[in-house]
PDB file of N, CA and C in Angstrom:
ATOM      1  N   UNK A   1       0.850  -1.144   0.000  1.00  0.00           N
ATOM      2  CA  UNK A   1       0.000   0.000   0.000  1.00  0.00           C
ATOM      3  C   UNK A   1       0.909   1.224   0.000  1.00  0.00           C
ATOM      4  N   UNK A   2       0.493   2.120  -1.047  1.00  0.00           N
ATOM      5  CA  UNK A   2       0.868   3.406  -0.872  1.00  0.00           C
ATOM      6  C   UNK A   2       0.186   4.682  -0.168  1.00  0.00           C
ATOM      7  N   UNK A   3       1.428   4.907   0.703  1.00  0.00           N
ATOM      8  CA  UNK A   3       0.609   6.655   1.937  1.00  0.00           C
ATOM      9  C   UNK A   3       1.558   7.636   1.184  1.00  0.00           C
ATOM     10  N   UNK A   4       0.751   8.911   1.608  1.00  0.00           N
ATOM     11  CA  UNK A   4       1.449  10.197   1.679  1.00  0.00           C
ATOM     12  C   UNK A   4       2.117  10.205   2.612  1.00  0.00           C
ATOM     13  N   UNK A   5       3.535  10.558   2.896  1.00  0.00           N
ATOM     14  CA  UNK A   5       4.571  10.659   3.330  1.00  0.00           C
ATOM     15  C   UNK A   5       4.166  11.314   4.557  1.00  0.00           C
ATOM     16  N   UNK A   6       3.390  12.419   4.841  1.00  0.00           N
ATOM     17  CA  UNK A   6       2.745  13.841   5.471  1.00  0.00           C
ATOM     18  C   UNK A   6       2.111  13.593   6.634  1.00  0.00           C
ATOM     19  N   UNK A   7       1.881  12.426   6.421  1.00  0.00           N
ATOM     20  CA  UNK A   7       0.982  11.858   7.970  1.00  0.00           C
ATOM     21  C   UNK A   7       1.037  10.560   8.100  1.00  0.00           C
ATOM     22  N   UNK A   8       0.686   9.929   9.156  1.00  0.00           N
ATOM     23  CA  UNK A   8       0.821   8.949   9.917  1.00  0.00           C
ATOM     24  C   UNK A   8      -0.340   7.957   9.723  1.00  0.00           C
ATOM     25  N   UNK A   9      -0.665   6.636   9.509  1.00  0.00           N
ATOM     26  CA  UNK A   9      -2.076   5.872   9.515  1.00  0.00           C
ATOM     27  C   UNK A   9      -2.073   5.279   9.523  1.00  0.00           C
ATOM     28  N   UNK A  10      -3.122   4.594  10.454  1.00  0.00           N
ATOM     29  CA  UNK A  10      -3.589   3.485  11.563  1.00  0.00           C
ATOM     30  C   UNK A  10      -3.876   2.512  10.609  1.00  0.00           C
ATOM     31  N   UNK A  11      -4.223   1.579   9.683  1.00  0.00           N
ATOM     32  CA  UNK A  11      -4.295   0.575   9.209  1.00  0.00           C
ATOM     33  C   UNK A  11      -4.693  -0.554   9.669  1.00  0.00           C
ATOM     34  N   UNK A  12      -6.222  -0.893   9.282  1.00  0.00           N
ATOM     35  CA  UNK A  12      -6.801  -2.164  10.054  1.00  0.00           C
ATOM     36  C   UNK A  12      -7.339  -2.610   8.746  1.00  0.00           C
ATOM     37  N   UNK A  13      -7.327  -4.496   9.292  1.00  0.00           N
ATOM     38  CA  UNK A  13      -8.396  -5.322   8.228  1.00  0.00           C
ATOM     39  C   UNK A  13      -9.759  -5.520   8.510  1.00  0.00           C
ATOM     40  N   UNK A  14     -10.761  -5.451   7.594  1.00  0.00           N
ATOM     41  CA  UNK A  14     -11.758  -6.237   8.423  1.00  0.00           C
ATOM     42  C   UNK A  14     -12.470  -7.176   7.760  1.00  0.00           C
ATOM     43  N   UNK A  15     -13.116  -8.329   8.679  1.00  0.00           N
ATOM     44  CA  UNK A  15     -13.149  -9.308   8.096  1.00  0.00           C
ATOM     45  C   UNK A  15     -14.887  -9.275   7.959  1.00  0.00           C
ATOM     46  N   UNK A  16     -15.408  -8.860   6.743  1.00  0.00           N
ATOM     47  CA  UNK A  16     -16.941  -8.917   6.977  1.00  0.00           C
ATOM     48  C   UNK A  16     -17.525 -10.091   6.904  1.00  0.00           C
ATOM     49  N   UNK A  17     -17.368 -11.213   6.731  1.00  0.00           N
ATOM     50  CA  UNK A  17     -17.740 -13.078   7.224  1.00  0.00           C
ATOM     51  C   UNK A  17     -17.851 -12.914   8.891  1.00  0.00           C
ATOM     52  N   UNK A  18     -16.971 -13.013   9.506  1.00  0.00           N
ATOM     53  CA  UNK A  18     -16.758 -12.751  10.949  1.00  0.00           C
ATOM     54  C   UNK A  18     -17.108 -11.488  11.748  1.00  0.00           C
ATOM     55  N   UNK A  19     -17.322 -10.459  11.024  1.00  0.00           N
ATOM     56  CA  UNK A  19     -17.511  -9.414  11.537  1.00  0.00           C
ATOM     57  C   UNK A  19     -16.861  -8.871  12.523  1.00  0.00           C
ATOM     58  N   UNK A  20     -14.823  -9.204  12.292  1.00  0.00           N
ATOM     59  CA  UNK A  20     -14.470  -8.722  13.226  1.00  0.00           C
ATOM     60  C   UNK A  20     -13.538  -7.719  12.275  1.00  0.00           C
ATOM     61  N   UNK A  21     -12.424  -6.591  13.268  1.00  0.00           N
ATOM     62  CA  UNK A  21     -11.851  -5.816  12.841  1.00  0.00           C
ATOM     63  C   UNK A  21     -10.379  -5.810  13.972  1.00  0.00           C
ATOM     64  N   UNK A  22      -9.204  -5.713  12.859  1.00  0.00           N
ATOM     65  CA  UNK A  22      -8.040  -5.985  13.802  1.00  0.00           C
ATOM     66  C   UNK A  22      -6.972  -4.764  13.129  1.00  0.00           C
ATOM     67  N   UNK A  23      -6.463  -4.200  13.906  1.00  0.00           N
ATOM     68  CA  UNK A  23      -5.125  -3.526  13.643  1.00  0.00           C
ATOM     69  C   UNK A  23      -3.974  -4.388  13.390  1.00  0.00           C
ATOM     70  N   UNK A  24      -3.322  -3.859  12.052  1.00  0.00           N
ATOM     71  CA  UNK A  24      -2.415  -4.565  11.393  1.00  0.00           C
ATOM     72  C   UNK A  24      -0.834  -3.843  11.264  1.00  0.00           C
ATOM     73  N   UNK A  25      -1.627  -2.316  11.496  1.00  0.00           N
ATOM     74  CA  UNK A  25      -0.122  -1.466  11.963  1.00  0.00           C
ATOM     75  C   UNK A  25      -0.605  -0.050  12.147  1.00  0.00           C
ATOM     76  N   UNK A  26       0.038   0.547  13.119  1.00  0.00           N
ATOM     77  CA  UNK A  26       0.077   2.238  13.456  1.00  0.00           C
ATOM     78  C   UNK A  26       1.067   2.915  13.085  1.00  0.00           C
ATOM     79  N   UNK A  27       1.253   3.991  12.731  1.00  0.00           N
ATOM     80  CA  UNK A  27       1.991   4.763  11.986  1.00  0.00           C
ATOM     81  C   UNK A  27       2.724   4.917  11.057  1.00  0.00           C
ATOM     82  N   UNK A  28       2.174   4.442  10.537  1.00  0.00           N
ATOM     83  CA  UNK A  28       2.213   3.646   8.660  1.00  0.00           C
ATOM     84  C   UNK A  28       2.151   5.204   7.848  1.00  0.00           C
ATOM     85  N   UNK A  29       3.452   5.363   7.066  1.00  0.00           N
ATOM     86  CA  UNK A  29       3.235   6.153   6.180  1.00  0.00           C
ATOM     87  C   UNK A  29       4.555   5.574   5.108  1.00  0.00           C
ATOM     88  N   UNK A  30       4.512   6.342   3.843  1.00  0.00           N
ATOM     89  CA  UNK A  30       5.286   5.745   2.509  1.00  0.00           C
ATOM     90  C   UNK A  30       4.752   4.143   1.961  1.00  0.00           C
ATOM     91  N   UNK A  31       5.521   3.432   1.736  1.00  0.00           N
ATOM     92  CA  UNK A  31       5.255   2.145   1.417  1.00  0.00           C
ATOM     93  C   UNK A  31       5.290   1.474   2.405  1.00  0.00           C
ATOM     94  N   UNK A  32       4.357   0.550   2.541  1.00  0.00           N
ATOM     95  CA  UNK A  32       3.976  -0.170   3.894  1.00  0.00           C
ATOM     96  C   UNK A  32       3.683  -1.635   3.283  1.00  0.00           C
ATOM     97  N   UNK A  33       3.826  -2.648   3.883  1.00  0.00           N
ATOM     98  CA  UNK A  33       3.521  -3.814   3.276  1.00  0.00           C
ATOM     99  C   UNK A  33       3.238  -4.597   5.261  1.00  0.00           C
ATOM    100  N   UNK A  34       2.443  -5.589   4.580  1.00  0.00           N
ATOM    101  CA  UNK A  34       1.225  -6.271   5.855  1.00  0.00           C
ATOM    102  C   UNK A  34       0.721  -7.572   5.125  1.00  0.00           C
ATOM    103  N   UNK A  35       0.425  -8.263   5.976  1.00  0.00           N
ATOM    104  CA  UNK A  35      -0.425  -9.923   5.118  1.00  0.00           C
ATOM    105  C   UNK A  35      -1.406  -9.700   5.838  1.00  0.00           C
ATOM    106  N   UNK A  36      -2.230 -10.270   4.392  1.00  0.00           N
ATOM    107  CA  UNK A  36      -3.619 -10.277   4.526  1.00  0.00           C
ATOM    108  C   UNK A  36      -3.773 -12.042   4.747  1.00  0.00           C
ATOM    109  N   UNK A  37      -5.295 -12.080   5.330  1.00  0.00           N
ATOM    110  CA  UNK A  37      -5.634 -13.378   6.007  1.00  0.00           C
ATOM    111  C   UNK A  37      -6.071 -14.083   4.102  1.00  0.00           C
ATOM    112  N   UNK A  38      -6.120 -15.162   3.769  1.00  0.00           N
ATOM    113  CA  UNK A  38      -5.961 -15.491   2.323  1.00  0.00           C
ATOM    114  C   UNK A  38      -7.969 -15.968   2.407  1.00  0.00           C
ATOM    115  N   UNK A  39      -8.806 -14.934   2.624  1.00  0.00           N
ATOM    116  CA  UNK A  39     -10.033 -14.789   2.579  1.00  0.00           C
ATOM    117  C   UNK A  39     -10.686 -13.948   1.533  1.00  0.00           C
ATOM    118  N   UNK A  40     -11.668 -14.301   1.301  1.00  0.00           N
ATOM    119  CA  UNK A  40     -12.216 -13.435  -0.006  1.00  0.00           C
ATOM    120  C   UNK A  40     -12.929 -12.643   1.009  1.00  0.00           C
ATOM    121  N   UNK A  41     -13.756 -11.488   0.595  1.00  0.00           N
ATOM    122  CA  UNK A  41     -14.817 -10.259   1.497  1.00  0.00           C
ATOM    123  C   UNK A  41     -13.667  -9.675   2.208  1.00  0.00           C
ATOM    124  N   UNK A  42     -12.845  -9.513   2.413  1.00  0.00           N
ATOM    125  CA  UNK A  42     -11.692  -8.388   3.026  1.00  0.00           C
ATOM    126  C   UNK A  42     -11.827  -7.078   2.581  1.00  0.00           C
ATOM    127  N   UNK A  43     -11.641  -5.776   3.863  1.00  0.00           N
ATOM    128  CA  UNK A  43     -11.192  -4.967   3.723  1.00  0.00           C
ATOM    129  C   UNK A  43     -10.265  -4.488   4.562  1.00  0.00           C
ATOM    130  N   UNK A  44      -9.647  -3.196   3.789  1.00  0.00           N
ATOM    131  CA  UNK A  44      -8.554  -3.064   4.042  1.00  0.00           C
ATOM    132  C   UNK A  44      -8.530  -1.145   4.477  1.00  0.00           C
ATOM    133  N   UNK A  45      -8.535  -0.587   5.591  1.00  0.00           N
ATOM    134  CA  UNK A  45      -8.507   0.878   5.639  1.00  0.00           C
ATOM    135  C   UNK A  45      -7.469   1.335   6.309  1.00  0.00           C
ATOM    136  N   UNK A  46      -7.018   2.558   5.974  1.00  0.00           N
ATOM    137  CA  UNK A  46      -5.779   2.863   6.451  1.00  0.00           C
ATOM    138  C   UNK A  46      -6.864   4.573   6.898  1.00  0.00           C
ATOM    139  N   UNK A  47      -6.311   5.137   8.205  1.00  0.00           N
ATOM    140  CA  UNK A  47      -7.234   6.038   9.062  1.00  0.00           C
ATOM    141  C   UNK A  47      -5.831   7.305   9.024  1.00  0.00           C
ATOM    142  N   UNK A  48      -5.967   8.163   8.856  1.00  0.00           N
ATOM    143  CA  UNK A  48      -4.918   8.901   9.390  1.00  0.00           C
ATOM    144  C   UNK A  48      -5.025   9.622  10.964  1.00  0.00           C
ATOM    145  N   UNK A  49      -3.995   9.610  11.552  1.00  0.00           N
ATOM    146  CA  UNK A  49      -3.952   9.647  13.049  1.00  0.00           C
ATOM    147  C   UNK A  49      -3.917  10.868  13.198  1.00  0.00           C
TER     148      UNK A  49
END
């Protein structure tokens, strides 16, 4: 995933089957790389802090 350099962001998956939501990293900016769970219906949001 690509961030703007400029700020900082929280980055969570969520799993809409399970209906749960997990932090995958905080203060994530530039190129960031993370594993995803190998599930189809995933999302993926990155929040700026």
């Amino acid at each position: 995933m690509i961030l703007p350099e400029d700020r900082t962001y929280k980055i969570e998956v969520i799993d809409t089957w399970n209906e749960t939501r997990e932090t995958v990293m905080e203060g994530a900016k530039g190129i960031v790389w993370f594993d995803m769970p190998g599930k189809e219906k995933m999302v993926v949001m990155a929040m700026a802090e």
